[in-house]
Protein backbone atom coordinates (compact mmCIF):
# COMPACT_ATOMS: atom_id res chain seq x y z
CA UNK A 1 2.46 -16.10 16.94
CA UNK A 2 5.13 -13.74 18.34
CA UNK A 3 7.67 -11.44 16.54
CA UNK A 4 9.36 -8.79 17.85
CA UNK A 5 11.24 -6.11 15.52
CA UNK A 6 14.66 -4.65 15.97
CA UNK A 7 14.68 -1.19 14.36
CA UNK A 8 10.65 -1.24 13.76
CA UNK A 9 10.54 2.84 12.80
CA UNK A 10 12.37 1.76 9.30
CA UNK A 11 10.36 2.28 6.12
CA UNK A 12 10.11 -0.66 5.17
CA UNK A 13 10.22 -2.14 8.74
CA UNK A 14 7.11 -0.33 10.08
CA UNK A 15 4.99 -1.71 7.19
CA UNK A 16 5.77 -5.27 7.87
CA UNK A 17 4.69 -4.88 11.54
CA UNK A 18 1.68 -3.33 10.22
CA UNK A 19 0.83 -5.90 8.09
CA UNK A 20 1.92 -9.09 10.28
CA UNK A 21 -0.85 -6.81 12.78
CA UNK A 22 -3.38 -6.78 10.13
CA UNK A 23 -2.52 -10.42 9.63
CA UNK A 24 -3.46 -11.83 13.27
CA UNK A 25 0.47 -11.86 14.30
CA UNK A 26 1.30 -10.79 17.41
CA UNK A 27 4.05 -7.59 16.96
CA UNK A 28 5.97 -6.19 19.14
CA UNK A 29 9.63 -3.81 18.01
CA UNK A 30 11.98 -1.48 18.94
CA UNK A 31 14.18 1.84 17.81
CA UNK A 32 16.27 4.10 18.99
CA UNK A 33 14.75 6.93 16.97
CA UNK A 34 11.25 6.59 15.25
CA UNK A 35 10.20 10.24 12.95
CA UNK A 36 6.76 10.05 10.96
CA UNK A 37 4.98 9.03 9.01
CA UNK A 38 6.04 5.79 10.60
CA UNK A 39 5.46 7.10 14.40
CA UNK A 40 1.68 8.11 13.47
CA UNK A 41 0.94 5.23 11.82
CA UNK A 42 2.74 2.32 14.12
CA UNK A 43 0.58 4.69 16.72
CA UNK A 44 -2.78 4.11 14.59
CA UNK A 45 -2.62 0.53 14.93
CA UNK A 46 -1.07 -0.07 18.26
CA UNK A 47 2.41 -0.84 17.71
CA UNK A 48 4.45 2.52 18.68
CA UNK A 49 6.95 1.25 21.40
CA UNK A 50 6.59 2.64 24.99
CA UNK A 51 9.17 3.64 24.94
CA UNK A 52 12.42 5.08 22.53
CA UNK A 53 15.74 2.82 23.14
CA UNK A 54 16.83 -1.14 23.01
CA UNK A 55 16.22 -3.49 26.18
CA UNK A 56 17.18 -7.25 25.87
CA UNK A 57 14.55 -7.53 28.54
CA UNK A 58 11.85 -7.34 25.50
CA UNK A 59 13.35 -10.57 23.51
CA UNK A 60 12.53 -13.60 25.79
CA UNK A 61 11.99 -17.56 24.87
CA UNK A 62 8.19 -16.21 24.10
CA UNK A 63 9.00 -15.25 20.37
CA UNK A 64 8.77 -17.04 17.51
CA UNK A 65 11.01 -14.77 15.30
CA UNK A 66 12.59 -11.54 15.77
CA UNK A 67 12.92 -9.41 12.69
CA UNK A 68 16.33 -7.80 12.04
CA UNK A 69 16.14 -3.63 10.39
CA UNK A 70 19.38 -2.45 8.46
CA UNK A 71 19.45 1.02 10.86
CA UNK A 72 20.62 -1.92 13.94
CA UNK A 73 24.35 -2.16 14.61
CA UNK A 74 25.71 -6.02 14.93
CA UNK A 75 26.54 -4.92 18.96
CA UNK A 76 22.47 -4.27 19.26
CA UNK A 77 21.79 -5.53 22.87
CA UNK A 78 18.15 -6.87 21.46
CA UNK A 79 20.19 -8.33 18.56
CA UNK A 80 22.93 -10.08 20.96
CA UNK A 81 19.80 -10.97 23.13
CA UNK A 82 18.37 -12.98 20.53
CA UNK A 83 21.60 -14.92 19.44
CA UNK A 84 22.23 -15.79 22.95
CA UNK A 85 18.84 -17.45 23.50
CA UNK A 86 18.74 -19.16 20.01
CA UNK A 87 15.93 -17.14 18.54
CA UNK A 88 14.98 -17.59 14.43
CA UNK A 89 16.63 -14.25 13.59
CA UNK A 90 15.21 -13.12 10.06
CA UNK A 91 16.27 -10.07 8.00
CA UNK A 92 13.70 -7.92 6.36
CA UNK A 93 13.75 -10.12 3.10
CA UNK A 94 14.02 -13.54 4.65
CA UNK A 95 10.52 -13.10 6.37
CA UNK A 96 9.28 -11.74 3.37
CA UNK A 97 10.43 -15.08 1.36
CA UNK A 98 9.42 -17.41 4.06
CA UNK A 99 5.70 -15.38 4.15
CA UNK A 100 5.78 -15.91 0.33
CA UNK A 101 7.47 -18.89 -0.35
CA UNK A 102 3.85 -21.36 -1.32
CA UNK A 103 2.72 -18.36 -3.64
CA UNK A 104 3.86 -17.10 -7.25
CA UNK A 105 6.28 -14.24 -6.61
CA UNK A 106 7.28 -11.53 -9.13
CA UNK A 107 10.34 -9.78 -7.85
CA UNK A 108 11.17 -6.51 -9.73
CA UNK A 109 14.62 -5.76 -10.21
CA UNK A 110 16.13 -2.66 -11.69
CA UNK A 111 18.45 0.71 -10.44
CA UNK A 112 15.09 2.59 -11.60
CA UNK A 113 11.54 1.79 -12.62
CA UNK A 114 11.03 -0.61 -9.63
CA UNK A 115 8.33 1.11 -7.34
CA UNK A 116 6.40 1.96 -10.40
CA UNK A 117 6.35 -0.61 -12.51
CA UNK A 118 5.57 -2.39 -8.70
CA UNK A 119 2.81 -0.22 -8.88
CA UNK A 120 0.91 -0.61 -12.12
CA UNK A 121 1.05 -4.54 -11.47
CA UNK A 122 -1.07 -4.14 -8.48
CA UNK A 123 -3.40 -1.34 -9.95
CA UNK A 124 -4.25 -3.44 -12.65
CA UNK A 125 -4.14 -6.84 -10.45
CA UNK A 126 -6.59 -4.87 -8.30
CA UNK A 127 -8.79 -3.40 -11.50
CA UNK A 128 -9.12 -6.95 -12.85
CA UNK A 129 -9.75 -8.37 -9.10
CA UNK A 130 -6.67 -10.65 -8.62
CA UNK A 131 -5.94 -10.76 -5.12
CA UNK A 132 -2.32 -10.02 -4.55
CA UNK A 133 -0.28 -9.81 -1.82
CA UNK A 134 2.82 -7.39 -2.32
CA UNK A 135 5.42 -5.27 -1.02
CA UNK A 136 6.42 -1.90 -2.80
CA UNK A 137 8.53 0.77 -1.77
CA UNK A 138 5.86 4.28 -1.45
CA UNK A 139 2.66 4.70 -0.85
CA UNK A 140 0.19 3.91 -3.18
CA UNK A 141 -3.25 5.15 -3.99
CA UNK A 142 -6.37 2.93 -3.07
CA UNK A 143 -3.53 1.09 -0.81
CA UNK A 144 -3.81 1.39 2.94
CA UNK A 145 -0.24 0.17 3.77
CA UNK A 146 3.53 -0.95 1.94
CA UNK A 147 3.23 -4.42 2.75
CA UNK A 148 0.64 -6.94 2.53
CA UNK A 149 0.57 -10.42 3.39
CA UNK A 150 -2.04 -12.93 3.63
CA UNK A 151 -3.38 -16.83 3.18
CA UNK A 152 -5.33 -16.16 0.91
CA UNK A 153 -3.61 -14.45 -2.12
CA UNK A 154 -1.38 -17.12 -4.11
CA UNK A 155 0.39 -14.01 -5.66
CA UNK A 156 2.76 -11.87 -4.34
CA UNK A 157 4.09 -8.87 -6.10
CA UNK A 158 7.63 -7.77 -4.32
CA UNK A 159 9.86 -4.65 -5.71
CA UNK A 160 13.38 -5.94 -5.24
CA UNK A 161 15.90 -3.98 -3.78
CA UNK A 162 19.97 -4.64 -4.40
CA UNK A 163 21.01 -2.76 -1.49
CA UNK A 164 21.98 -5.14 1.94
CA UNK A 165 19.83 -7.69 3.48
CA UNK A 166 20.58 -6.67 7.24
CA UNK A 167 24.04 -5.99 9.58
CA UNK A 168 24.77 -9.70 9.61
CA UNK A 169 23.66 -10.85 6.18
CA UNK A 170 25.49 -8.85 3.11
CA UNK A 171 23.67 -10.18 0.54
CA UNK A 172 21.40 -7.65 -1.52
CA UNK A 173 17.90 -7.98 -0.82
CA UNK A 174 16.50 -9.19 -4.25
CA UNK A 175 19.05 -12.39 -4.20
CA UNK A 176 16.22 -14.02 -1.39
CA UNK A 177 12.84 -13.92 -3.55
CA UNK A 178 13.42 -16.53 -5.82
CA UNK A 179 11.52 -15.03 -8.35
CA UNK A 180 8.58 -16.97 -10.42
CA UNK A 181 8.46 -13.53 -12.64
CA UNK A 182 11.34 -11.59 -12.90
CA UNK A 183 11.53 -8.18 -14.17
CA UNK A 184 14.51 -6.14 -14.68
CA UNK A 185 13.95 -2.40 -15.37
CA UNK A 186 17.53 -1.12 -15.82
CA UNK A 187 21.08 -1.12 -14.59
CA UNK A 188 22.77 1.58 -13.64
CA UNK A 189 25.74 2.09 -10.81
CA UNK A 190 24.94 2.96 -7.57
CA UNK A 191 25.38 2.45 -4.12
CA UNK A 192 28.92 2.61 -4.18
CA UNK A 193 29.75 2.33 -0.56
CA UNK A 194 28.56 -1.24 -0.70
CA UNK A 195 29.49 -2.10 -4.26
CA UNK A 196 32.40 -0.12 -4.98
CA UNK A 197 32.55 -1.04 -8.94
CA UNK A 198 30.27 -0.82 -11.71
CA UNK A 199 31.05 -4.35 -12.64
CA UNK A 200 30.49 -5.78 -8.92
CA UNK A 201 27.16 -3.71 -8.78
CA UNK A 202 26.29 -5.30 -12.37
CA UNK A 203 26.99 -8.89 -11.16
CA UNK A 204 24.43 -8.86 -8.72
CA UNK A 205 22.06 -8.90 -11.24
CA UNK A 206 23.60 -11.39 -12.84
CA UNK A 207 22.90 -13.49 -9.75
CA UNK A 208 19.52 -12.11 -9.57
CA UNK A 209 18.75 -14.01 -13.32
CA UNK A 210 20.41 -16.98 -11.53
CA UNK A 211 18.01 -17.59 -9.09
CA UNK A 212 14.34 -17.33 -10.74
CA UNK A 213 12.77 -20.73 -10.58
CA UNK A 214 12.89 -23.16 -13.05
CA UNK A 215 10.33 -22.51 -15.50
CA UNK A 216 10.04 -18.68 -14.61
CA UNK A 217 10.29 -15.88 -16.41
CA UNK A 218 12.81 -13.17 -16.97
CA UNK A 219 11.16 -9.83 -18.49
CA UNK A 220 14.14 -7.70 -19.15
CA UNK A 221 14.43 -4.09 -20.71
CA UNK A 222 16.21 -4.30 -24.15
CA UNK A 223 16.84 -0.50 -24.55
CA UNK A 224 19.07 -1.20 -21.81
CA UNK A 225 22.28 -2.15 -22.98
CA UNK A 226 23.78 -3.40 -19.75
CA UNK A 227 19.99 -5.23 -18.75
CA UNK A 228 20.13 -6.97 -22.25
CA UNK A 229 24.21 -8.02 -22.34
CA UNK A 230 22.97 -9.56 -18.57
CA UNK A 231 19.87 -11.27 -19.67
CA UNK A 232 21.74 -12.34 -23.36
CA UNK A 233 25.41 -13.58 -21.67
CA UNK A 234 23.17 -15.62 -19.21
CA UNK A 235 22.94 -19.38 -20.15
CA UNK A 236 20.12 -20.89 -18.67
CA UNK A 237 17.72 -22.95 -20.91
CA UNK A 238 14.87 -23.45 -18.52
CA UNK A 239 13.68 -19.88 -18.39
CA UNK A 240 12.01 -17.73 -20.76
CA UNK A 241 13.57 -14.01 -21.30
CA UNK A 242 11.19 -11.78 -23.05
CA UNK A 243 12.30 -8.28 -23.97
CA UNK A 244 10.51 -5.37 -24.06
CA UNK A 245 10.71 -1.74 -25.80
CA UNK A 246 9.65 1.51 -25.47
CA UNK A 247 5.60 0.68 -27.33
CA UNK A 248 4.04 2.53 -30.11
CA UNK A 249 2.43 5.97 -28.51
CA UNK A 250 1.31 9.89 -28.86
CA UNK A 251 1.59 12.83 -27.34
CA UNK A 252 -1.21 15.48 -28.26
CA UNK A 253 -2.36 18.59 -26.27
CA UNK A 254 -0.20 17.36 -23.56
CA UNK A 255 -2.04 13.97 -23.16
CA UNK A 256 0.10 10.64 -23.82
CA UNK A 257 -1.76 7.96 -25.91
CA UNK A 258 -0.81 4.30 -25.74
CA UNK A 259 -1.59 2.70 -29.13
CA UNK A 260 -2.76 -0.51 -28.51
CA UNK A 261 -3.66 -3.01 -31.33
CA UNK A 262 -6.04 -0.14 -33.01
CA UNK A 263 -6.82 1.56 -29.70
CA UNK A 264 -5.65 4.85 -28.52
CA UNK A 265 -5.47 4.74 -25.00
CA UNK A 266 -5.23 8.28 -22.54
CA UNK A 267 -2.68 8.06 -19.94
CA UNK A 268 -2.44 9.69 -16.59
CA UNK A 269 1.34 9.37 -16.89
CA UNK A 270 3.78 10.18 -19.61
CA UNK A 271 7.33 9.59 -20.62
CA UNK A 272 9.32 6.66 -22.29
CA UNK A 273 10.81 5.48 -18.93
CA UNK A 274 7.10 5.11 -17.43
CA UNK A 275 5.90 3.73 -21.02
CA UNK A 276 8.73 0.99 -20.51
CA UNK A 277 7.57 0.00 -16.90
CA UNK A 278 4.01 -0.07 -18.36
CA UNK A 279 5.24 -2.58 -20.87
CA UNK A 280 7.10 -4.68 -18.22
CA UNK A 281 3.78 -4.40 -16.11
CA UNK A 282 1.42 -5.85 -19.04
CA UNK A 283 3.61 -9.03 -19.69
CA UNK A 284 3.98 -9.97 -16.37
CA UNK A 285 0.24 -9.66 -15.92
CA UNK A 286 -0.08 -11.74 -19.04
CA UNK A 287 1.48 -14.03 -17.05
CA UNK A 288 -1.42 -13.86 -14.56
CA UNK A 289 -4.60 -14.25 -17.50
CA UNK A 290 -4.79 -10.37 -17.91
CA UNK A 291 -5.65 -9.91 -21.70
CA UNK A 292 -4.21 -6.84 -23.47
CA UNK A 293 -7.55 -5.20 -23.12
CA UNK A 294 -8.32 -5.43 -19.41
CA UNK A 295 -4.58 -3.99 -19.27
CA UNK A 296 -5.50 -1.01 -21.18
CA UNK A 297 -8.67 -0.26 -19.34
CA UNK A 298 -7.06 -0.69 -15.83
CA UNK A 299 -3.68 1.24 -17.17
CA UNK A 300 -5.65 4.31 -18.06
CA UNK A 301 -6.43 5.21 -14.83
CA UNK A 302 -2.94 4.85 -13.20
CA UNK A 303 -2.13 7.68 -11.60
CA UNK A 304 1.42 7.26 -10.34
CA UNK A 305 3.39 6.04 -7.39
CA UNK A 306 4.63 9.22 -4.95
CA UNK A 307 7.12 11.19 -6.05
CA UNK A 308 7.35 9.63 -9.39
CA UNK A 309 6.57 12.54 -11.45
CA UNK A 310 3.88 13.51 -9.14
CA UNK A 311 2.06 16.65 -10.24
CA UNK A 312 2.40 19.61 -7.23
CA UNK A 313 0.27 21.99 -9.06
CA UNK A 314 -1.50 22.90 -12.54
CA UNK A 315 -2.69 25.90 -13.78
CA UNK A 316 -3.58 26.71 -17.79
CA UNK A 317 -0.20 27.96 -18.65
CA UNK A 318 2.14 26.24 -16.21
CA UNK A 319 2.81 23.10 -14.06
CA UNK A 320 4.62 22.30 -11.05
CA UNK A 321 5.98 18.03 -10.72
CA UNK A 322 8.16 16.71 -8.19
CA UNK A 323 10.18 13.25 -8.67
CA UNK A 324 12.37 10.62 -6.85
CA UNK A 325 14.71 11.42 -9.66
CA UNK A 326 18.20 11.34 -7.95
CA UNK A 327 20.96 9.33 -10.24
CA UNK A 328 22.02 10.38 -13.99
CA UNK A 329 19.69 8.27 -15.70
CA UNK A 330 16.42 9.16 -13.63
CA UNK A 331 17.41 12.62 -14.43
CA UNK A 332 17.69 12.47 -17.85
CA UNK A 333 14.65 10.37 -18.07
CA UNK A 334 12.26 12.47 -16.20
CA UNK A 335 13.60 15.87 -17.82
CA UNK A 336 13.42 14.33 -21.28
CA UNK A 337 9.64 13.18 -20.17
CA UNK A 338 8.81 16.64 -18.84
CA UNK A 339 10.01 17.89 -22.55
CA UNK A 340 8.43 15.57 -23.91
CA UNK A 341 5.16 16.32 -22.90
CA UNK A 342 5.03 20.01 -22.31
CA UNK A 343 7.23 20.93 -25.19
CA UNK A 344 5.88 24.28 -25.73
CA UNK A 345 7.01 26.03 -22.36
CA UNK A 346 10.85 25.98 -21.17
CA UNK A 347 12.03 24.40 -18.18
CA UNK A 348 13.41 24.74 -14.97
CA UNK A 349 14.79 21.50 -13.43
CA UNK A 350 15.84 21.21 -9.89
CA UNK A 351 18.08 18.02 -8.27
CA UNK A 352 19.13 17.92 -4.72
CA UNK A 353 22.35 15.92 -4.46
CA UNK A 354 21.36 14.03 -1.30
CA UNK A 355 22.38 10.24 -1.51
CA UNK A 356 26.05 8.62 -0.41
CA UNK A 357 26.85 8.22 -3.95
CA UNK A 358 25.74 11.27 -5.78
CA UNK A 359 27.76 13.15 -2.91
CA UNK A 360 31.01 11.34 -3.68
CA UNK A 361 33.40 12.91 -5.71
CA UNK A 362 34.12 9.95 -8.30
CA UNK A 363 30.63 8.91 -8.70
CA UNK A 364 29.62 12.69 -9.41
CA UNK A 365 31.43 12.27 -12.85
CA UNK A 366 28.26 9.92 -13.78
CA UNK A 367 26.03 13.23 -14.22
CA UNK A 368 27.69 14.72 -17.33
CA UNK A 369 25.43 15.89 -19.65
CA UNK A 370 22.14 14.57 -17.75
CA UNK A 371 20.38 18.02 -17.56
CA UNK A 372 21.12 19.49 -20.63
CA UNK A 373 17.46 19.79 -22.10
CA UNK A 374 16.34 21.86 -19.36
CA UNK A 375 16.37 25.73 -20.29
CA UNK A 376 17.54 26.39 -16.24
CA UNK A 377 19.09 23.55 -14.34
CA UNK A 378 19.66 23.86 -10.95
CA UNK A 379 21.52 21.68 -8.57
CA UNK A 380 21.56 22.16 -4.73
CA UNK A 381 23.62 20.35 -2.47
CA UNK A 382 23.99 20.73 1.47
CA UNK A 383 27.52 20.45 2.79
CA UNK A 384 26.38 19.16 5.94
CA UNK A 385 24.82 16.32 4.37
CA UNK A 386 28.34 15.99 3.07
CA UNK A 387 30.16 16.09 6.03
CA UNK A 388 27.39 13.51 7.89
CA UNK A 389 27.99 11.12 5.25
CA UNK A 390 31.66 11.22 6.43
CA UNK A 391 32.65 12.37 2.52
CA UNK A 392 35.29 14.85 1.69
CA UNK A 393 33.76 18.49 0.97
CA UNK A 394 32.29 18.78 -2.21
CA UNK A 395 32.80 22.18 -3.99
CA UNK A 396 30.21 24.13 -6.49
CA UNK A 397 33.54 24.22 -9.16
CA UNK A 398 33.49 19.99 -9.34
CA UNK A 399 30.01 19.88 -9.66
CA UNK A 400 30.16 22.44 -12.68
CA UNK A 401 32.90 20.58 -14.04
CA UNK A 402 30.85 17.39 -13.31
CA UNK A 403 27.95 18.15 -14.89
CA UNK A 404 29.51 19.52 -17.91
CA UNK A 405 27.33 22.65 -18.20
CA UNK A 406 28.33 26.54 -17.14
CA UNK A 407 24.78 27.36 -17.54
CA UNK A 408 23.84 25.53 -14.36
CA UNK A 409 22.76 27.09 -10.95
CA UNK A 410 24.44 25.55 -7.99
CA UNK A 411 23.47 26.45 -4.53
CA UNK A 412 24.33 25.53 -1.05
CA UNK A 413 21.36 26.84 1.11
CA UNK A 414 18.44 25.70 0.00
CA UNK A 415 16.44 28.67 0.60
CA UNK A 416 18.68 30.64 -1.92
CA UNK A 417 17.12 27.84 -4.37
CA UNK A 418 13.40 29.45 -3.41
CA UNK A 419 15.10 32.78 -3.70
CA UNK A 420 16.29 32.05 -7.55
CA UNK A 421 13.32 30.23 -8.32
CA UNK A 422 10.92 33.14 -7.19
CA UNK A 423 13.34 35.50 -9.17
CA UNK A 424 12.76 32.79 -12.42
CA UNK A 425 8.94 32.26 -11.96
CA UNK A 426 7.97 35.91 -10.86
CA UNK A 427 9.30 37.63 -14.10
CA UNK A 428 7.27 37.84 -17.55
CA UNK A 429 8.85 34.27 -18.94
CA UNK A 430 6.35 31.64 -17.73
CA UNK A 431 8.64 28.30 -16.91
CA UNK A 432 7.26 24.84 -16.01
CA UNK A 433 9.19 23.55 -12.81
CA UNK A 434 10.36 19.91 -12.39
CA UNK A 435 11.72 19.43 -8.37
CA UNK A 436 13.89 16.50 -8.29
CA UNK A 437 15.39 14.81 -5.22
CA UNK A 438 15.35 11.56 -2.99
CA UNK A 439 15.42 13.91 -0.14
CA UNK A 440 13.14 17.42 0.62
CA UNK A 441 15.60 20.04 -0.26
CA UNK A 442 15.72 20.11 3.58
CA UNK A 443 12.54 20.82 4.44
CA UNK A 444 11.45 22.49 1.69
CA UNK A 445 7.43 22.47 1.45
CA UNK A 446 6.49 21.20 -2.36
CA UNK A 447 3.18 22.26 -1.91
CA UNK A 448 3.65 25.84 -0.82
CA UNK A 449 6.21 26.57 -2.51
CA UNK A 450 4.07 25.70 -5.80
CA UNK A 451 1.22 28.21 -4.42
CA UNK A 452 3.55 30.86 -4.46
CA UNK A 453 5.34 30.43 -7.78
CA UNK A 454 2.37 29.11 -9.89
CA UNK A 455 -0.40 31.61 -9.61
């Protein structure tokens, strides 16, 4: 079997290829512009284009589909190509449905909580040896790629995405699973260049409830007000909807405890928002035959996904995390989890204002209030990003006025961030730091920035 990729250096994209390789498929792709770690790793197995750029010349009558990236433009000449000669053109999703269409698929849906909750299914799928084949958007540990996809596995685990299927097919990505097992994590606006109102962007999860199977499951998050007035205002009799809360837990000498029917369970991870995605996780594997007590056992030993509160550095008086955190919610969520669990040292907590909507004016209003529990918040923006994104300039006053809070630090240059945080962490107060961003803080190096702070 053929397929060819348009736009194969894509996140995503590159771990499809990679696993249609691993799968026997024949792969071939294309992009215009290909950065690591997907140019090292399409290179590792043999799939790195000759060369950089689009020829028609590489789609011919020989492929069986050609697989369409979001980064392509509808006037792609491989794209055109394809359409001329009547090739099965599939978006990212499609092939991912028609790949998993014989197996049980659980499709989690959610503005946050997806990649982890993702996760912990699989590490305790994999624990309990249930084959699985998934898709899940970072880089796991004990995973070797993104994507997998097999014959053998009559699971797949998929983290749904709302945002668009490809140039020529508008629909958000999580409306093709069909879901067997749905989960939905939370609801919260974003992505408003595509869905320009809350209530359009909460619809589509309406829709997603629509289209589980008959007979599946919806596992919803009832501390969610907008999850639980979708999953209550939505009339279908021939699903079951089972809500879930934050469970019964501890926090002692900086160690979270699950309590489980009687048993007090260490975790590697801590706050209510990952407690929540653990509870999602453990009725969906339910679902599968996992009892409560093969849960715990595999649970304990969950370390994470990247970037999801992913510890940098640790010494005995201070720590150093980075997160994905980027909207209001993940924000308040991972600070609150970072006070939570290291309540006797103060906090500094950093965001990077990086994505479309979080540097649009309007939407910015969404962050009032959302680092209030950290001693020093900081927020850095770069006004090039701004400008890129084709936004009007963003000023420091309407992000103070924004957030709500004259105690916060906002910078411009990233490397006057380093400058106040070496200014913070180099005097006698000893400060836990929390970096927060979808992005890097342009280039800024986690790692050695913790060996110089944290000594």
């Amino acid at each position: 079997m053929n397929v060819h990729f348009i736009a194969i250096g894509g996140s995503a994209m590159h771990n499809l290829a990679i696993a249609l390789h691993l799968k026997g498929v024949n792969v071939t792709g294309s992009d215009d512009e290909i950065f690591d770690p997907a140019k090292s790793r399409l290179q590792k197995y043999g799939l790195l284009p000759d060369s950089i750029g689009w020829n028609p010349d590489r789609i011919t009558t020989d492929l069986d589909a050609v697989v369409l990236g979001m980064h392509a433009r509808l006037d792609n000449p491989e794209l055109i190509r394809a359409q001329e000669l009547g090739l099965k053109i599939y978006s990212y999703p499609e092939y991912l449905y028609e790949q998993s269409k014989d197996k049980l698929r659980i499709v989690i849906g959610g503005s946050h909580g997806k990649t982890t909750t993702t996760a912990m299914i699989l590490h305790v799928l994999q624990h309990c040896g249930i084959e699985a084949d998934y898709m899940v958007g970072a880089q796991l540990e004990g995973f070797e790629v993104m994507v997998r996809l097999s014959e053998s596995a009559k699971v797949m685990v998929i983290e749904g995405d709302e945002y668009l299927t490809s140039p020529i097919d508008r629909r958000p990505k999580f409306h093709l699973y069909k879901p067997d097992i749905a989960i939905m994590t939370g609801i919260e606006w974003d992505h408003i260049n595509v869905f320009p109102t809350f209530e359009i962007y909460k619809d589509q999860f309406a829709q997603f409830v629509d289209l589980i199977m008959p007979n599946g499951t919806l596992i919803y998050c009832d501390d969610d007000k907008e999850v639980r007035d979708v999953a209550e205002k939505n009339q279908r009799t021939d699903i079951e909807k089972r809500p879930y809360r934050v469970p019964e837990h501890v926090v002692e000498n900086g160690v979270t405890y699950l309590v489980s029917e009687g048993r007090r369970v260490p975790l590697s991870v801590f706050g209510n928002h990952n407690l929540l995605n653990m509870t999602a996780a453990r009725y969906a594997c339910q679902k599968l035959g996992v009892s409560d007590v093969q849960f715990d056992e595999a649970i304990s030993s969950f370390g994470g996904a990247s970037k999801r509160l992913e510890l940098v550095k640790r010494t005995t008086e201070q720590v150093m995390y980075k997160d994905f955190a980027h909207a209001p919610s993940k924000l308040r969520a991972t600070i609150s989890a970072m006070k939570e669990q290291y309540s006797e040292k103060p906090l500094i907590a950093c965001m990077e204002l990086h994505t479309f909507s979080s540097l649009t004016a309007e939407f910015l209003k969404q962050y009032k209030g959302c680092m209030d529990k950290a001693e020093v918040p900081i927020v850095y923006f770069n006004p090039h990003a701004v400008a890129h994104k084709k936004l009007p300039p963003l000023t420091t006053e309407q992000v103070y006025e924004a957030f709500g809070n004259r105690e916060i630090k906002v910078f411009c240059e990233s490397q006057e961030v380093v400058r106040c945080l070496h200014e913070l962490m180099d005097g006698n107060q000893k400060y836990n730091l929390l970096m927060m961003s979808s992005g890097n803080f342009d280039g800024i190096d986690f790692a050695q920035l913790a060996d110089e702070l944290i000594k």
